[in-house]
Protein backbone atom coordinates (compact mmCIF):
# COMPACT_ATOMS: atom_id res chain seq x y z
CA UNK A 1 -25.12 -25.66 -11.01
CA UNK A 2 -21.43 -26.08 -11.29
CA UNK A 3 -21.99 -26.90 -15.10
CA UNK A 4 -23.24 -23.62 -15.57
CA UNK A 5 -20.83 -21.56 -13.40
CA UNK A 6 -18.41 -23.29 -15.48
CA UNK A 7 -19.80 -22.71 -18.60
CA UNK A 8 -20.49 -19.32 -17.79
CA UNK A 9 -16.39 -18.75 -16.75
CA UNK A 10 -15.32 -20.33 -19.74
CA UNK A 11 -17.54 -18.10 -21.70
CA UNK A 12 -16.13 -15.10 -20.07
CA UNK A 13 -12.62 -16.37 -20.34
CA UNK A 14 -13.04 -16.84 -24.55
CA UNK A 15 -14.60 -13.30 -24.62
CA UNK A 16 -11.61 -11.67 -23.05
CA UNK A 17 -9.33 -12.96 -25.87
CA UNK A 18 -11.61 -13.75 -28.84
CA UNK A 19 -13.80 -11.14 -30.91
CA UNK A 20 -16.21 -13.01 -33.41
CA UNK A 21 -14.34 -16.67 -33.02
CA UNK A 22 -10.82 -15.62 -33.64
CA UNK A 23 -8.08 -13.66 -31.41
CA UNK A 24 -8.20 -10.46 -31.02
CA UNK A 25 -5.51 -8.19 -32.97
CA UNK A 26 -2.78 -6.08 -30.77
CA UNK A 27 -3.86 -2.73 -32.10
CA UNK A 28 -7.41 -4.04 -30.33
CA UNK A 29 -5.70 -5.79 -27.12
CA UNK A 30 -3.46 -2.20 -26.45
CA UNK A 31 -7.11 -0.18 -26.41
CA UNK A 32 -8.58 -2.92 -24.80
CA UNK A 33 -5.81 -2.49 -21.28
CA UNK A 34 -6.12 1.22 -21.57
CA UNK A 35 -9.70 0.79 -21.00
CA UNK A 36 -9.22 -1.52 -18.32
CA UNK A 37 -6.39 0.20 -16.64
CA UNK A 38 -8.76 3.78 -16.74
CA UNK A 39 -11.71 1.86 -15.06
CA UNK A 40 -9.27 0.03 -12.25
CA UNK A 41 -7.52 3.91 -11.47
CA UNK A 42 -11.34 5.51 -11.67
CA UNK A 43 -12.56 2.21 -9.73
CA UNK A 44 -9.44 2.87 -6.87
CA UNK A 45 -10.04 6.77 -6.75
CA UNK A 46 -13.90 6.28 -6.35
CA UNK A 47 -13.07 4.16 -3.65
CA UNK A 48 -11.02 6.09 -2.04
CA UNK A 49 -13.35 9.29 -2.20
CA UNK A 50 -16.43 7.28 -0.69
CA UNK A 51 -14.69 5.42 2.14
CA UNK A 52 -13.22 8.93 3.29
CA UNK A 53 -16.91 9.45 4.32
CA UNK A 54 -15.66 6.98 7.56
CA UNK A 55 -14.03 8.41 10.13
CA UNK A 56 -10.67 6.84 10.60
CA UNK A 57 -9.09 5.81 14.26
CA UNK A 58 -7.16 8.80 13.91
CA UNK A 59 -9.56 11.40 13.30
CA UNK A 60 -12.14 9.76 15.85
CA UNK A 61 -9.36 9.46 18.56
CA UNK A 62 -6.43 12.09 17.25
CA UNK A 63 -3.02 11.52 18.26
CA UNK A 64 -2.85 14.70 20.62
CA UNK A 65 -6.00 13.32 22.95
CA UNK A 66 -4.21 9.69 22.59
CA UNK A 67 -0.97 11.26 24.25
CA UNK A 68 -2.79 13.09 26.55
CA UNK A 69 -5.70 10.94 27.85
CA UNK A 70 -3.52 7.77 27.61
CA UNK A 71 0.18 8.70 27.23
CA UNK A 72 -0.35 11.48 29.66
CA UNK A 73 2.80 12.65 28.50
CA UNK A 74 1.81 16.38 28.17
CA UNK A 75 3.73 18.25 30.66
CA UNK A 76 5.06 21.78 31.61
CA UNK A 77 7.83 21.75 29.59
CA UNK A 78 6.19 20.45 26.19
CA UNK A 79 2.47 21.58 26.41
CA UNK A 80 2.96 25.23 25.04
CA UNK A 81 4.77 23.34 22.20
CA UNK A 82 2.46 20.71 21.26
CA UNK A 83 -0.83 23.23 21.58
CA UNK A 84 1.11 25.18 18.85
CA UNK A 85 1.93 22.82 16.91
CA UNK A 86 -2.00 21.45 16.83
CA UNK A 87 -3.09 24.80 16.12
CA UNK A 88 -0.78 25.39 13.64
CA UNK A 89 -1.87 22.46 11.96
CA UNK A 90 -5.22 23.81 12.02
CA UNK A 91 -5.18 26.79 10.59
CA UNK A 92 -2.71 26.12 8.27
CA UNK A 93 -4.29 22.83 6.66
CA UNK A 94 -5.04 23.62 2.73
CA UNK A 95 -7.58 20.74 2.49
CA UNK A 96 -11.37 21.82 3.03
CA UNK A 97 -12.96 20.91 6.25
CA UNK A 98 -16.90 20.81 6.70
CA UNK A 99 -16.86 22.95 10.38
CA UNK A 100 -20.53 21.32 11.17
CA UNK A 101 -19.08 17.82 10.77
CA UNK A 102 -15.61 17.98 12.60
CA UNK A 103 -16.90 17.89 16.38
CA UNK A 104 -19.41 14.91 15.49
CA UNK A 105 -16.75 12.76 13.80
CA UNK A 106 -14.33 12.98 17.46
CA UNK A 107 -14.71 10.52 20.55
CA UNK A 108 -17.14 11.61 23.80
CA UNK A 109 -13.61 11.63 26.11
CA UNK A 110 -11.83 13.72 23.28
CA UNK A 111 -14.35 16.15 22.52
CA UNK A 112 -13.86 18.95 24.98
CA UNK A 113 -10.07 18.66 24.53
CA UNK A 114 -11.21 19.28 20.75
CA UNK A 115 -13.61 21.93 21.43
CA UNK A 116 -11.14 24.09 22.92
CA UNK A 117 -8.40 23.14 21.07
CA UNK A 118 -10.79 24.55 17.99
CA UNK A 119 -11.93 27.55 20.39
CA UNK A 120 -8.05 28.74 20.23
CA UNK A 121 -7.54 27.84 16.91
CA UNK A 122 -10.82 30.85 16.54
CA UNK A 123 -9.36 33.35 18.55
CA UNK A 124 -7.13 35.01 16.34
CA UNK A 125 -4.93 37.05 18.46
CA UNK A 126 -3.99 33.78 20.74
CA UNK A 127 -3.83 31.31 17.66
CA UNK A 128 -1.46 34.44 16.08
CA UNK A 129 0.39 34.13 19.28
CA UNK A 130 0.76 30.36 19.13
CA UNK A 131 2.17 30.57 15.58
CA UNK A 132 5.10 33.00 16.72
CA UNK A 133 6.01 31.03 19.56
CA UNK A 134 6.36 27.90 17.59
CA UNK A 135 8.73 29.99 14.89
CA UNK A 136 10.63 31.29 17.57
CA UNK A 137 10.90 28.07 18.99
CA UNK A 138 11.70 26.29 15.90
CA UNK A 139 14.75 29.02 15.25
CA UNK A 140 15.70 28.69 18.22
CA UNK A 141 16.65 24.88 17.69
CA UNK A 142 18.11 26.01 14.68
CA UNK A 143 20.69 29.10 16.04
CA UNK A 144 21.22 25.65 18.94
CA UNK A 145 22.39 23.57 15.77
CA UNK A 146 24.44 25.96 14.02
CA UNK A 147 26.17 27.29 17.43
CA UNK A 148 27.46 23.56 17.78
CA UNK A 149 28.32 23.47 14.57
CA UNK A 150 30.23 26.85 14.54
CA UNK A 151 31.72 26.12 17.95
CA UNK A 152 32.90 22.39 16.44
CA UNK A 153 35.09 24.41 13.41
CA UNK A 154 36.74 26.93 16.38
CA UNK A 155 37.56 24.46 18.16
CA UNK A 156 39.12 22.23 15.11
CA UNK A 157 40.48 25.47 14.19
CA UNK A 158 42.34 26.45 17.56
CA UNK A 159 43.94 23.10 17.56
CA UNK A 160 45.45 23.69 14.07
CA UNK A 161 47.03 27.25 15.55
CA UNK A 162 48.43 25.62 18.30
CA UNK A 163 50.15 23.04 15.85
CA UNK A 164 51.70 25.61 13.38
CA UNK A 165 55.10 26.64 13.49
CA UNK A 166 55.37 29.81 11.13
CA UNK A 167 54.15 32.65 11.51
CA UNK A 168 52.69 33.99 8.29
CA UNK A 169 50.46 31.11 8.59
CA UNK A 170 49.70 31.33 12.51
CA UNK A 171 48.16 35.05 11.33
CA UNK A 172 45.71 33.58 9.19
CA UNK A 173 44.48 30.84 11.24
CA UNK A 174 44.36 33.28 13.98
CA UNK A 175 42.25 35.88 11.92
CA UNK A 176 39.72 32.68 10.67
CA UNK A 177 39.60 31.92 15.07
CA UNK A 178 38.53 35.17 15.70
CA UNK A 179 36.05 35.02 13.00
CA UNK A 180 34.63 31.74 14.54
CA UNK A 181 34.53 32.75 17.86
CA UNK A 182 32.68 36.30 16.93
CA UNK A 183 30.27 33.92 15.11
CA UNK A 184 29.49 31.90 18.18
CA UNK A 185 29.29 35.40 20.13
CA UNK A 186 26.50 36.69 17.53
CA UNK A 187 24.72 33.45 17.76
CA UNK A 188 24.41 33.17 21.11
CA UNK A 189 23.04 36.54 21.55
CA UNK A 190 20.30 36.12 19.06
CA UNK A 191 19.52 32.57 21.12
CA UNK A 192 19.61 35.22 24.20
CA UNK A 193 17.68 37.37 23.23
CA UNK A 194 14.58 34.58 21.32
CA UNK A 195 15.02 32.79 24.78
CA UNK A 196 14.05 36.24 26.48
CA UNK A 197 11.02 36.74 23.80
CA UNK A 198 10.15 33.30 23.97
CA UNK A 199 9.83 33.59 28.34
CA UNK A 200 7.46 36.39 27.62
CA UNK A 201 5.28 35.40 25.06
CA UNK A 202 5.01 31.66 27.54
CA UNK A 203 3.83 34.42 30.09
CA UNK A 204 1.41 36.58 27.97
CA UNK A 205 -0.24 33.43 26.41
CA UNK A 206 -0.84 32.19 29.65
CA UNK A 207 -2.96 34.58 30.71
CA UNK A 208 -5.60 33.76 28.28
CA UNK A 209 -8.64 32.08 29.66
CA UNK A 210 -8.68 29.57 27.19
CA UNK A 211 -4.94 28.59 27.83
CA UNK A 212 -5.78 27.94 31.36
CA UNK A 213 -9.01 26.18 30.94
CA UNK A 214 -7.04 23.73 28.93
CA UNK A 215 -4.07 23.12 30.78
CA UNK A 216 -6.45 22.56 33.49
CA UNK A 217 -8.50 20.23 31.19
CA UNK A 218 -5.66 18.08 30.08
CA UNK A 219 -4.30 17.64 33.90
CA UNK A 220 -7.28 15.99 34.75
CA UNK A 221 -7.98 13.90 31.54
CA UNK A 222 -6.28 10.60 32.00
CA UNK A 223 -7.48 9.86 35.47
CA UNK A 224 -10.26 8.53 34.61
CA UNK A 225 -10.79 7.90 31.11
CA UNK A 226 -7.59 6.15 30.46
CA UNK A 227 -9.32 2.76 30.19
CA UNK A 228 -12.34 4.00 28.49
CA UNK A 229 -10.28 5.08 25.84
CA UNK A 230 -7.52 2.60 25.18
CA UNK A 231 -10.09 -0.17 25.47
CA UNK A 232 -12.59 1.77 22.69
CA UNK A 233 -9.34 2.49 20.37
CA UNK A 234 -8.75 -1.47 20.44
CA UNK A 235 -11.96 -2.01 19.46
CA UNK A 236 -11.64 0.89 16.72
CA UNK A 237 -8.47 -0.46 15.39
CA UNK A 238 -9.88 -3.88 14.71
CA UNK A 239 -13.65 -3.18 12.97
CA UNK A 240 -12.47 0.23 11.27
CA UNK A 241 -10.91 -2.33 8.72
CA UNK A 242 -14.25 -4.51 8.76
CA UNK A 243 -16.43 -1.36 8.38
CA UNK A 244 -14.01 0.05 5.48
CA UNK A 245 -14.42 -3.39 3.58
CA UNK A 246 -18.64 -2.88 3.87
CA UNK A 247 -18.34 0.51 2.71
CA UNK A 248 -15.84 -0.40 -0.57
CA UNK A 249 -18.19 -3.33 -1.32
CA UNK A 250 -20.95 -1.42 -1.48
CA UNK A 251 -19.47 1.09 -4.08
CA UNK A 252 -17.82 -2.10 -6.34
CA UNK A 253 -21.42 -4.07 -6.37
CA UNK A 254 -23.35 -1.86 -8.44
CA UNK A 255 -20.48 -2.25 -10.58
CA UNK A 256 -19.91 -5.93 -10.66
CA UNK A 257 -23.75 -6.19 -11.04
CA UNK A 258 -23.97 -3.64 -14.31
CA UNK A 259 -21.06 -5.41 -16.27
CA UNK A 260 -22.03 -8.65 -15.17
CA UNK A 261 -25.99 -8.33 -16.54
CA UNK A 262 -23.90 -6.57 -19.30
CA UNK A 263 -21.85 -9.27 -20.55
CA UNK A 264 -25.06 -11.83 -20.12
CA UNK A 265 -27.03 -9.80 -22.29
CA UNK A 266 -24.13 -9.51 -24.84
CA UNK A 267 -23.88 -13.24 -24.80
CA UNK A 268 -27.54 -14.22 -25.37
CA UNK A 269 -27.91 -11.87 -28.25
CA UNK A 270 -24.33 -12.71 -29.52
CA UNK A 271 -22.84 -9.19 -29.51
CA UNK A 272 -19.08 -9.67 -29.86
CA UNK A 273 -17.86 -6.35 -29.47
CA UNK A 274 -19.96 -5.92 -26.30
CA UNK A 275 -18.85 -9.11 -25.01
CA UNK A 276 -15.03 -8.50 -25.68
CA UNK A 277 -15.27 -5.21 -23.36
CA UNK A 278 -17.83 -6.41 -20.84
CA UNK A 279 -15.60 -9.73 -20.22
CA UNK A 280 -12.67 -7.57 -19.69
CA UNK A 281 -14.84 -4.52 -17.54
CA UNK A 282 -16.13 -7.16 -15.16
CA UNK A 283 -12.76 -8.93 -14.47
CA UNK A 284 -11.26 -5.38 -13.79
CA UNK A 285 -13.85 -4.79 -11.12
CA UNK A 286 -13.45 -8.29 -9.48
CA UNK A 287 -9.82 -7.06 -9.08
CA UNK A 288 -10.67 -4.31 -6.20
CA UNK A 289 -12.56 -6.51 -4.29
CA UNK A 290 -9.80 -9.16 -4.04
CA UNK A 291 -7.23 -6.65 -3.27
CA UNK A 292 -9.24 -5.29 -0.35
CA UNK A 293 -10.44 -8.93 1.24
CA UNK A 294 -6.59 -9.63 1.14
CA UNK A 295 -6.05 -5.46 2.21
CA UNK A 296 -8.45 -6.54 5.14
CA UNK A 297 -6.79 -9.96 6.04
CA UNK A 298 -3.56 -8.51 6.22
CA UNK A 299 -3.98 -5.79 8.40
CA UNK A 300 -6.53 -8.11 10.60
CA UNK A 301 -4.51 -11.33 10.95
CA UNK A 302 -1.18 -10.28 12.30
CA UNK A 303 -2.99 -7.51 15.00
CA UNK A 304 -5.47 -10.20 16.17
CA UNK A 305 -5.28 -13.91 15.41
CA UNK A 306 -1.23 -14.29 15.74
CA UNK A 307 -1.05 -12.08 18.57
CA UNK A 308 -3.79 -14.75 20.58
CA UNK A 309 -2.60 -17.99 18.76
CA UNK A 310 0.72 -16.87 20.15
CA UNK A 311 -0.34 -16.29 23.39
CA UNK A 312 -2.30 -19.81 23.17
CA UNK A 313 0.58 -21.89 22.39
CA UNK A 314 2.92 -19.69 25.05
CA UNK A 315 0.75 -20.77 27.63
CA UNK A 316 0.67 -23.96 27.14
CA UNK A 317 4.74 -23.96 26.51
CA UNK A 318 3.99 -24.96 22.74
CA UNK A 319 5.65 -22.03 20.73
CA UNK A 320 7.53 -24.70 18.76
CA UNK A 321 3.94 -25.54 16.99
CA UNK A 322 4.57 -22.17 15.15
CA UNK A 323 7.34 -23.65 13.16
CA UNK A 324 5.87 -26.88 12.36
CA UNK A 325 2.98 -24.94 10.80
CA UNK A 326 5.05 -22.86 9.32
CA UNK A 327 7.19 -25.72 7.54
CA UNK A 328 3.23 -27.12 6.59
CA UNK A 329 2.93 -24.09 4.89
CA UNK A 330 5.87 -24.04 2.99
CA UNK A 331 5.36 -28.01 2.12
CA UNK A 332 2.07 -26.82 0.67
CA UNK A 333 3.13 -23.46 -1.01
CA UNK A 334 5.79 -25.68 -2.97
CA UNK A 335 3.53 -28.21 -3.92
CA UNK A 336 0.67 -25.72 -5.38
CA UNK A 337 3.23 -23.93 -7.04
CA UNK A 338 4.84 -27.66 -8.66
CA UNK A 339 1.11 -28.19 -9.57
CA UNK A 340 0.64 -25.03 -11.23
CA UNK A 341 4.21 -24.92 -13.04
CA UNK A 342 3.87 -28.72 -14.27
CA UNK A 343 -0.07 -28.86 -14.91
CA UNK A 344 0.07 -25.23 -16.42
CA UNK A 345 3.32 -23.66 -17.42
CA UNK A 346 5.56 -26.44 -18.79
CA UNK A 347 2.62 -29.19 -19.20
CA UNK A 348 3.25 -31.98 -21.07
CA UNK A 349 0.40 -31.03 -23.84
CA UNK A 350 2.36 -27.76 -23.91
CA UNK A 351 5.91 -29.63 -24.12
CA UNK A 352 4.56 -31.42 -27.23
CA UNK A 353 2.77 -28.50 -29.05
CA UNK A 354 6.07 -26.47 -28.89
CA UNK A 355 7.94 -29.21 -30.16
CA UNK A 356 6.02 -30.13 -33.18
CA UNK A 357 5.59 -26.77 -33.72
CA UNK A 358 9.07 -26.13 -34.18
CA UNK A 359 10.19 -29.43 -35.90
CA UNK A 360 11.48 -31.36 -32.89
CA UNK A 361 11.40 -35.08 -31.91
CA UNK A 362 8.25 -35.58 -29.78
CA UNK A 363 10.23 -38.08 -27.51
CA UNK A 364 13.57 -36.62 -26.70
CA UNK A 365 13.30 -33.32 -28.39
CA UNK A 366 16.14 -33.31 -30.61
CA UNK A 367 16.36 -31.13 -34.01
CA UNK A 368 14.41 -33.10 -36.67
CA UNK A 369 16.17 -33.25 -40.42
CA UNK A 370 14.18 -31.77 -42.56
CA UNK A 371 11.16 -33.90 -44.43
CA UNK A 372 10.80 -36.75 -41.45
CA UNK A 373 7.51 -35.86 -40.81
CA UNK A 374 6.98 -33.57 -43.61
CA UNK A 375 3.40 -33.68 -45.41
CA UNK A 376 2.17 -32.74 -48.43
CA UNK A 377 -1.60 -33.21 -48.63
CA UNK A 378 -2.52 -36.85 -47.17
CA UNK A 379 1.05 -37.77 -48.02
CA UNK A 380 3.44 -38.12 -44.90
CA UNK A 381 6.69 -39.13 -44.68
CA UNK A 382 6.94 -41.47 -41.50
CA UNK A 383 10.55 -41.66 -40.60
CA UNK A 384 11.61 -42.42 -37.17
CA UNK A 385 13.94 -40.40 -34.99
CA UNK A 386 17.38 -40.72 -35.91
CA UNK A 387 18.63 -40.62 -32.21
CA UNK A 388 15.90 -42.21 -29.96
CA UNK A 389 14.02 -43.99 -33.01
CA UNK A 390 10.94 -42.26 -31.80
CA UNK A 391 8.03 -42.43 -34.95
CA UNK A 392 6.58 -39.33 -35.21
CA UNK A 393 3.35 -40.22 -36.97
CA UNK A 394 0.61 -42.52 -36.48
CA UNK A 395 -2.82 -43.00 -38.15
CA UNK A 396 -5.79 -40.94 -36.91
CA UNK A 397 -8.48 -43.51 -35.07
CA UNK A 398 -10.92 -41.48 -36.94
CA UNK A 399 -9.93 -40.82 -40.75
CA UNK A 400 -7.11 -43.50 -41.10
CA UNK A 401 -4.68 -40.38 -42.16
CA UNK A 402 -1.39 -39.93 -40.80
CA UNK A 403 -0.96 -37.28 -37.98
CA UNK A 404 1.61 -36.14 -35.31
CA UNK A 405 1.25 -39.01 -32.23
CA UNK A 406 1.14 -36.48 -29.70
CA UNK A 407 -0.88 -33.74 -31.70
CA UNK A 408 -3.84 -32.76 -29.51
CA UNK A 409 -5.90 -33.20 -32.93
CA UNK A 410 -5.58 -34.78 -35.62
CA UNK A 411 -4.08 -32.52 -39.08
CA UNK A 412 -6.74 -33.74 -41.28
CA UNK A 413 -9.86 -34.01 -39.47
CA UNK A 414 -9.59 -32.01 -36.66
CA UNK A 415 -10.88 -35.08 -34.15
């Protein structure tokens, strides 16, 4: 069994680079990554569209019922505020929005918060009203701003007046004071007079039924679903992740099982072409489904399993664990990554390919003069390194010919 998965990887690994035997050109490796770069986008997209099916935390338990049910931090002063805001966020969303669907996808304890909140955002006169309180509110805070900003240059301005000594100059700065101070006395009768029109529309608006029913509603929310719903949002938070990872794995394995049947049929009937693209089609969709296990882990493991080994090893007064495993870790990152950079990278059998390649001494890698292990048919110059006296040829155990000693095979005969 592990024969043939190995086989079978090593098959796959010869097909991404060879076509027909022999390595594929660059004009056929640059339309080879476009390929697999449009599949991995269209692979990423598709997954995006189908896991937008699931209701996230925040759409099953939006932030506005989270404030008020749990927070409870909706009060007098902020409610008229944060109701526009909501509803102005309603209407004015440009994304689509199936109506049938958007009650069903909201918690039990949110959904009469939601059903009202979408009754206002269908009355058109109050949701109208809503809107023009929030942009009277909103320049409001800004007249606020530039008053203090206005009011910051008068007073930097006075001070220079007091300091100057001629008059010509005293004028001007006096005519530029005046000008400030009229501008702070225009502002703050425009803030006067929003502040007035703001106080009535609070009153009008509060006559609607609506308005009352849910001020009333979100008085009373808290008291006894707080629990309820900070203990289901836990739960959300964790499997949400869990349930995303089903959903993407059941869009990538129709894929992974297409290119992988695919790329077995290309093999048994030899088709090189086929196998060069299928090779390279079902690595790019094994790429998704790493990223999201490790998407998944991530977003798992520091929420849930450090939070409770923490707490573990805190009650038992044994924080300083953490760091020995964490020095564990590092021992072990450093020696998989010697591994791979030795065994891999900068191998030995790599070492010695480059050298001979390029006409260096196989033992200490010095500059070779030219013709020491020069051959010309079956005859080869055997002349030792002129610095470490390293020989650079020996006779192949097969054909008796003379080859490099650490050539992986031999010149002649290939063994």
């Amino acid at each position: 069994m592990l024969n043939m998965i190995k086989n079978r990887l090593g098959s796959i690994k010869s097909g991404l680079i060879q076509l027909n035997h022999r390595p594929i050109g660059k004009a056929v490796l640059a339309v080879i990554l476009f390929l697999d770069l449009f599949i991995l986008v269209s692979i990423f997209e598709g997954l995006s569209d189908h896991t937008r099916q699931l209701s996230t935390p925040s759409e099953f338990i939006p932030q506005h019922c989270r404030d008020i049910v749990i927070d409870d931090d909706w009060n007098v002063n902020n409610r008229f505020s944060r109701t526009a805001t909501i509803i102005s966020g309603f209407t004015g969303s440009y994304r689509y929005v199936d109506e049938s669907d958007r009650e069903a996808d909201v918690h039990a304890v949110c959904r009469p918060i939601y059903v009202l909140l979408r009754a206002m955002e269908n009355d058109e006169s109050l949701s109208d009203g809503l809107r023009d309180f929030l942009r009277d509110r909103n320049q409001a805070v800004e007249i606020k701003s530039e008053i203090e900003r206005v009011r910051s240059a008068y007073d930097t301005s006075l001070l220079e007046v007091i300091a100057q000594n001629h008059s010509d100059k005293q004028l001007s700065e006096n005519e530029h004071t005046q000008y400030l101070k009229q501008e702070i006395s225009n502002l703050t009768a425009k803030l006067n007079s929003l502040t007035k029109v703001e106080v009535d529309t609070i009153s009008r608006l509060s006559e609607y039924d609506l308005m009352m029913q849910f001020f009333e509603l979100i008085a009373v929310s808290g008291e006894n679903n707080r629990e309820l719903l900070l203990a289901d949002l836990r739960d959300l938070n964790f499997w949400y992740p869990v349930k995303r990872l089903m959903m993407e794995l059941l869009f990538l394995l129709p894929l992974i099982l297409v290119f992988y049947f695919w790329n077995s049929r290309s093999l048994r009937t030899s088709q090189p072409y086929q196998i060069l693209v299928s090779s390279h089609l079902l690595i790019v969709a094994f790429i998704p489904v790493i990223f999201k296990v490790l998407e998944l882990v991530y977003e798992i493991m520091p929420k849930t399993f450090l939070k409770k080994m923490f707490a573990l090893l805190e009650s038992f007064n044994l924080v300083a664990i953490w760091h020995y495993l964490m020095m564990g870790l590092g021992i072990a990152l450093a020696l998989g990554l010697i591994y791979v950079l030795q065994q891999k990278i900068f191998s030995h059998e790599k070492l010695m390919q480059k050298r001979i390649s390029k006409g260096l001494c196989q033992s200490c890698g010095v500059q070779l003069p030219p013709g020491t292990h020069a051959c010309v048919g079956s005859d080869c110059s055997d002349t030792a390194c002129t610095v470490c006296g390293f020989k650079q040829l020996e006779a192949c155990s097969h054909c008796a010919e003379k080859t490099y000693v650490n050539g992986k095979y031999c010149r002649v005969c290939g063994s």
